[in-house]
C-alpha atoms as a PDB file:
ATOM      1  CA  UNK A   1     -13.693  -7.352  -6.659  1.00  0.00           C
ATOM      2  CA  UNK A   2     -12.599  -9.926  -4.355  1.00  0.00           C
ATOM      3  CA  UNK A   3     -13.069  -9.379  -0.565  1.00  0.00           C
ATOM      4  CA  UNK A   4     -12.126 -12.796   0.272  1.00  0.00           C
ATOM      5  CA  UNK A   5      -7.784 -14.281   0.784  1.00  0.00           C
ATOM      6  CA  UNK A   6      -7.350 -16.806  -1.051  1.00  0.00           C
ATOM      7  CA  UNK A   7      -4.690 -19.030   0.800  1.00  0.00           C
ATOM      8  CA  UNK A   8      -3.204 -20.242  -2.947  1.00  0.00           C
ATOM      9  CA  UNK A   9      -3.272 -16.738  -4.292  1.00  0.00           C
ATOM     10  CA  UNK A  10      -0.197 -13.945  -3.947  1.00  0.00           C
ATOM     11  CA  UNK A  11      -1.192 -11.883  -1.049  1.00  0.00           C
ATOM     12  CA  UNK A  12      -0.924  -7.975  -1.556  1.00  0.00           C
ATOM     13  CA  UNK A  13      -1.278  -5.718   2.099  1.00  0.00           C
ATOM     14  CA  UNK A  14      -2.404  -2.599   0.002  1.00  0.00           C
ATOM     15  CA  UNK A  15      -1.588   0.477   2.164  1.00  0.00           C
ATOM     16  CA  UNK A  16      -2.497   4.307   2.466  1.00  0.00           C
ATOM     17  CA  UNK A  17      -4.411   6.994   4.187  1.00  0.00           C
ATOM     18  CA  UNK A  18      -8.106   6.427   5.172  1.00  0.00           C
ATOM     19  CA  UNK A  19      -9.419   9.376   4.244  1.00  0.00           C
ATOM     20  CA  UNK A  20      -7.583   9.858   0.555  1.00  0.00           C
ATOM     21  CA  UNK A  21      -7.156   7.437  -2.557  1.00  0.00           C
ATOM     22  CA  UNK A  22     -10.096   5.324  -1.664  1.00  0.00           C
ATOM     23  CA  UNK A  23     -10.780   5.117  -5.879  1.00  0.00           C
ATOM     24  CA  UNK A  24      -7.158   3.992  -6.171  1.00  0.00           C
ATOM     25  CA  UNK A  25      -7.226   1.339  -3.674  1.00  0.00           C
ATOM     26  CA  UNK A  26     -10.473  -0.275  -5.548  1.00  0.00           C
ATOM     27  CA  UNK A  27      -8.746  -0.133  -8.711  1.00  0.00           C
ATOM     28  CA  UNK A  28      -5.764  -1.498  -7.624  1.00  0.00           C
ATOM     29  CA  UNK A  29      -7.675  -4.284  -5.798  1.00  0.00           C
ATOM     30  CA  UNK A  30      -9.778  -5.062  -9.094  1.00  0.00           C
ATOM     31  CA  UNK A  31      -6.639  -5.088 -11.267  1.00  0.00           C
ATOM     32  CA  UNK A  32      -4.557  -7.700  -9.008  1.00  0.00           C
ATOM     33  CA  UNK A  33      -7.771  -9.663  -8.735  1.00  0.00           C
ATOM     34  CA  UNK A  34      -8.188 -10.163 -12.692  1.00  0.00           C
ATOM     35  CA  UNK A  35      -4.551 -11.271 -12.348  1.00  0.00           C
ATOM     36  CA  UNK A  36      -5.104 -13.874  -9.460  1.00  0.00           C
ATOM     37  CA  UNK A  37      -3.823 -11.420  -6.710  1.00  0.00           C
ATOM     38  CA  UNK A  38      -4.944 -11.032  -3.674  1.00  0.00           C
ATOM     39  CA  UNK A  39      -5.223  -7.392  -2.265  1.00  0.00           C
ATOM     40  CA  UNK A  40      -5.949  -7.014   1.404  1.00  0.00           C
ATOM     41  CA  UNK A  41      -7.567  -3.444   1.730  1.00  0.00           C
ATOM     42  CA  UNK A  42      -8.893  -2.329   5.368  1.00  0.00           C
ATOM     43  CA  UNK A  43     -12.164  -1.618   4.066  1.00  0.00           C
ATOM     44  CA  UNK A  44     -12.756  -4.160   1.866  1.00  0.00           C
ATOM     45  CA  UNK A  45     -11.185  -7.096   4.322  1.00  0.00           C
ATOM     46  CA  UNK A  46     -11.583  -6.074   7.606  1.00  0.00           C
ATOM     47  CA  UNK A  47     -13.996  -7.796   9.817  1.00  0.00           C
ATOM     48  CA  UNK A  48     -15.265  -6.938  13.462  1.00  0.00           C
ATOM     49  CA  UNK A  49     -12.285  -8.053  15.811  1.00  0.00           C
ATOM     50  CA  UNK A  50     -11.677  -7.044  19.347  1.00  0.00           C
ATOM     51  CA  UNK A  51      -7.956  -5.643  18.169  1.00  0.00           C
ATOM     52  CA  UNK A  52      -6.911  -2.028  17.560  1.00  0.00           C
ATOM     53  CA  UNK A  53      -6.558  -0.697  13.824  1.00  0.00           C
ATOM     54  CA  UNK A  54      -3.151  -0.597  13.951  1.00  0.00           C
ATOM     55  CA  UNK A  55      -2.515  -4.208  15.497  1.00  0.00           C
ATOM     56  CA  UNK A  56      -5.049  -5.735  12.852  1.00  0.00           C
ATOM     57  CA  UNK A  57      -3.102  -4.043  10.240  1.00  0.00           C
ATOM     58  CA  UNK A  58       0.301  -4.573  11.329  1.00  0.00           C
ATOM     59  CA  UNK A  59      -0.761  -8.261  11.634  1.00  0.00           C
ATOM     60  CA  UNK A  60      -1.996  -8.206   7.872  1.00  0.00           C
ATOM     61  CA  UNK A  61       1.172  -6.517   6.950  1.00  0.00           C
ATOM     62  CA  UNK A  62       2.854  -9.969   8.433  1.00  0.00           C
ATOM     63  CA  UNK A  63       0.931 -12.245   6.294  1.00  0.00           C
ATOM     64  CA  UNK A  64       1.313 -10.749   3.219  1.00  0.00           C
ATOM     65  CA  UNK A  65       3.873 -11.761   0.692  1.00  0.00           C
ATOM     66  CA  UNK A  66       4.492  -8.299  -0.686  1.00  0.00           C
ATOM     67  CA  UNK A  67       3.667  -4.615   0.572  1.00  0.00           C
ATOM     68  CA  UNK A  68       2.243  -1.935  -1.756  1.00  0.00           C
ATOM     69  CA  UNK A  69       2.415   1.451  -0.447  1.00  0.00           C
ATOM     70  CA  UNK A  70       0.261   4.359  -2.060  1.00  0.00           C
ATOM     71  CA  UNK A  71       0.929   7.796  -0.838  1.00  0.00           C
ATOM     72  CA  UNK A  72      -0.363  11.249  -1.613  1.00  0.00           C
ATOM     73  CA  UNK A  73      -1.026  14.700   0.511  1.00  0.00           C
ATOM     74  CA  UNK A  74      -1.783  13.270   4.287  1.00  0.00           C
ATOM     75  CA  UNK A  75       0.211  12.071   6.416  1.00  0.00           C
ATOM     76  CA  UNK A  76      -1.118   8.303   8.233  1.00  0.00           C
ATOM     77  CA  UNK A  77       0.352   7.307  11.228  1.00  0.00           C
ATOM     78  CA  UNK A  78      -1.020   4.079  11.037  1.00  0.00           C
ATOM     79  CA  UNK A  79       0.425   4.079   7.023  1.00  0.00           C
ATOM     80  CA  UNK A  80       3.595   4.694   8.195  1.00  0.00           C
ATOM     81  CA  UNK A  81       3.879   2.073  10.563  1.00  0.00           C
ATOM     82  CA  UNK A  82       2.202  -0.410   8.276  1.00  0.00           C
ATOM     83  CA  UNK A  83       5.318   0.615   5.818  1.00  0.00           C
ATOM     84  CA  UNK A  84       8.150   0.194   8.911  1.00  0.00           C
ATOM     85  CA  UNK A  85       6.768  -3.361   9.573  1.00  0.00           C
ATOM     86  CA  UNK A  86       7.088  -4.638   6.095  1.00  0.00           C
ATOM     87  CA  UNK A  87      10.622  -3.157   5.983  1.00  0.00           C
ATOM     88  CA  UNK A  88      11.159  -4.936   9.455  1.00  0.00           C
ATOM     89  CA  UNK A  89       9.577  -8.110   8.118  1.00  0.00           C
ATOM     90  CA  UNK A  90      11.520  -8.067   4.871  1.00  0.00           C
ATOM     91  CA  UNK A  91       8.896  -7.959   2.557  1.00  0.00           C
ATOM     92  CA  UNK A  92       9.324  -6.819  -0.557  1.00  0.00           C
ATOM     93  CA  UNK A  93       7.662  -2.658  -0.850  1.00  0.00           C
ATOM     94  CA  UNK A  94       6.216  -1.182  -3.818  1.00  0.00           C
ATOM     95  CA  UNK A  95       5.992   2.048  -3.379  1.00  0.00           C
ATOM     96  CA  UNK A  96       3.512   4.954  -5.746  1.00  0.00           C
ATOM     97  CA  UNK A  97       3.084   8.852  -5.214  1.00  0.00           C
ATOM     98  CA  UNK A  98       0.267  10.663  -6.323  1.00  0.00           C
ATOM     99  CA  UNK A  99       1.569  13.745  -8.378  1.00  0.00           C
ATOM    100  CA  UNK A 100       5.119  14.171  -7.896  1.00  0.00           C
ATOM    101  CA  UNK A 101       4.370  18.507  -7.579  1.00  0.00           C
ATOM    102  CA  UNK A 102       2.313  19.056  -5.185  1.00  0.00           C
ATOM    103  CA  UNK A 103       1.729  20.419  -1.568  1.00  0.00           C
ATOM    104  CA  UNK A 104       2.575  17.221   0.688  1.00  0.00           C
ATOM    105  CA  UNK A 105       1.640  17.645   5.278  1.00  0.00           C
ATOM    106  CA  UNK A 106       4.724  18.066   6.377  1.00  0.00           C
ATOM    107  CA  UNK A 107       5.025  15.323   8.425  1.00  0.00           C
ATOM    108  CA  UNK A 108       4.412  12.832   5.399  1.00  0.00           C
ATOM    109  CA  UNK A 109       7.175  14.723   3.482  1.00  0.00           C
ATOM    110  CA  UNK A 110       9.569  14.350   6.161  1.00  0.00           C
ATOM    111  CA  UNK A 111       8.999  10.562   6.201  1.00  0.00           C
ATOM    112  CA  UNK A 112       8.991  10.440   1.934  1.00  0.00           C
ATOM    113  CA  UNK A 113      12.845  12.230   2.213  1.00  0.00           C
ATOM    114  CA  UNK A 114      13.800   9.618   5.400  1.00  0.00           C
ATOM    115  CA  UNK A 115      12.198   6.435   4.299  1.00  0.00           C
ATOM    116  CA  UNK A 116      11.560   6.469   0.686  1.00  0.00           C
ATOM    117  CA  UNK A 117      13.807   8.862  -1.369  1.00  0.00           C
ATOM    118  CA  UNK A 118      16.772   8.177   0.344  1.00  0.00           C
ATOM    119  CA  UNK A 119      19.030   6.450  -1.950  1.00  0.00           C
ATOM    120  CA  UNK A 120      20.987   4.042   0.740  1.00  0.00           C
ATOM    121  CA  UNK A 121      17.913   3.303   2.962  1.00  0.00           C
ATOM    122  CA  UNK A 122      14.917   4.116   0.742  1.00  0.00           C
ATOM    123  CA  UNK A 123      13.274   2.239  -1.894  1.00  0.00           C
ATOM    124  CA  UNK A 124      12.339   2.242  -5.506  1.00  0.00           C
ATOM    125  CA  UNK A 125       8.961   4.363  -6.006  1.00  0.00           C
ATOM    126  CA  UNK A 126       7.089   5.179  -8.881  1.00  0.00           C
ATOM    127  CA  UNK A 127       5.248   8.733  -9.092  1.00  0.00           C
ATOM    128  CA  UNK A 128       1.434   8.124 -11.012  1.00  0.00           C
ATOM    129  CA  UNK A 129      -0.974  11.107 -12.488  1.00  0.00           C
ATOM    130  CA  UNK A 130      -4.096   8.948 -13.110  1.00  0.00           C
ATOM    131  CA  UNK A 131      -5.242   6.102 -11.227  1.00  0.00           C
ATOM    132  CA  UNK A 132      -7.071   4.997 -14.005  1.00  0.00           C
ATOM    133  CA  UNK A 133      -3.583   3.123 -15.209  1.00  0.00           C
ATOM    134  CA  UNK A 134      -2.220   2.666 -11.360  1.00  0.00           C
ATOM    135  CA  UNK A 135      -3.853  -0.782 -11.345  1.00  0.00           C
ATOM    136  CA  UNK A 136      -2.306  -2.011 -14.261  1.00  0.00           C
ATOM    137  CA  UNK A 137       1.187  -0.614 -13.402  1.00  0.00           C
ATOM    138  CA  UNK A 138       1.272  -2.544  -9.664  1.00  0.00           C
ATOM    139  CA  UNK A 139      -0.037  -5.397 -11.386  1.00  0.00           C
ATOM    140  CA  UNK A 140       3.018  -5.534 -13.895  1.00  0.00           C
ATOM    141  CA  UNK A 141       5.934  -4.691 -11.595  1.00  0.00           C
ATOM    142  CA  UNK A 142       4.509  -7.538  -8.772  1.00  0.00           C
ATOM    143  CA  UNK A 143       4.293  -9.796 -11.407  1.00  0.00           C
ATOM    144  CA  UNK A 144       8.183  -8.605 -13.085  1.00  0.00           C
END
């Protein structure tokens, strides 16, 4: 896994709650590597910096040339603004949903209906089951 940016390389912010999809994150980050993409993960990228979370994100989100959004159960404030500022910035968003049947906080929910399924305002999204073939899957429709 790459934890470095390459300047040359596409540059992928990869986006979702701390605390959930940690094994999808790695895999997706693995799978754009072996295909000369660059994912910036918190955790993986992140160095010691005298910013907030939020503004070290939100100034990631502005670098990158695409946004890929992974969402699940929790709600992530800091998720949800990342998402706002690449629909500010214009980037392109990729958008994948754990498990399209299941129990969701009901603030997250709320901002899935408003921001994502919303046919004249939202964008296209892709529900997964296994993040064994998530990887793959971002990898293709980036590269489409």
């Amino acid at each position: 896994m790459s934890t470095k940016y390459r300047e040359s390389r596409l540059k992928i912010f990869l986006s979702s709650t701390m605390k959930e999809l940690r094994d999808a994150r790695d895999i997706v980050d693995r799978e754009l590597d072996k295909r000369g993409i660059n994912a910036w993960v918190y955790e993986n990228n992140v160095s010691a910096a005298p910013d907030s979370v939020v503004a070290t994100s939100l100034r990631q989100v502005d670098g990158a040339d695409v946004y890929v959004g992974l969402f699940w159960q929790l709600h992530g404030k800091v998720t949800i603004e990342e998402f706002q500022q690449a629909r500010l910035t214009g980037k392109p968003c990729f958008v994948y949903i754990r498990e399209k049947d299941c129990r969701r906080d009901d603030n997250l929910e709320t901002f899935l209906q408003k921001e994502i399924y919303d046919l004249q305002k939202g964008v296209t999204y892709r529900f997964f089951e296994r993040v064994s073939e998530l990887g793959e899957q971002i990898a293709e429709d980036i590269l489409a």
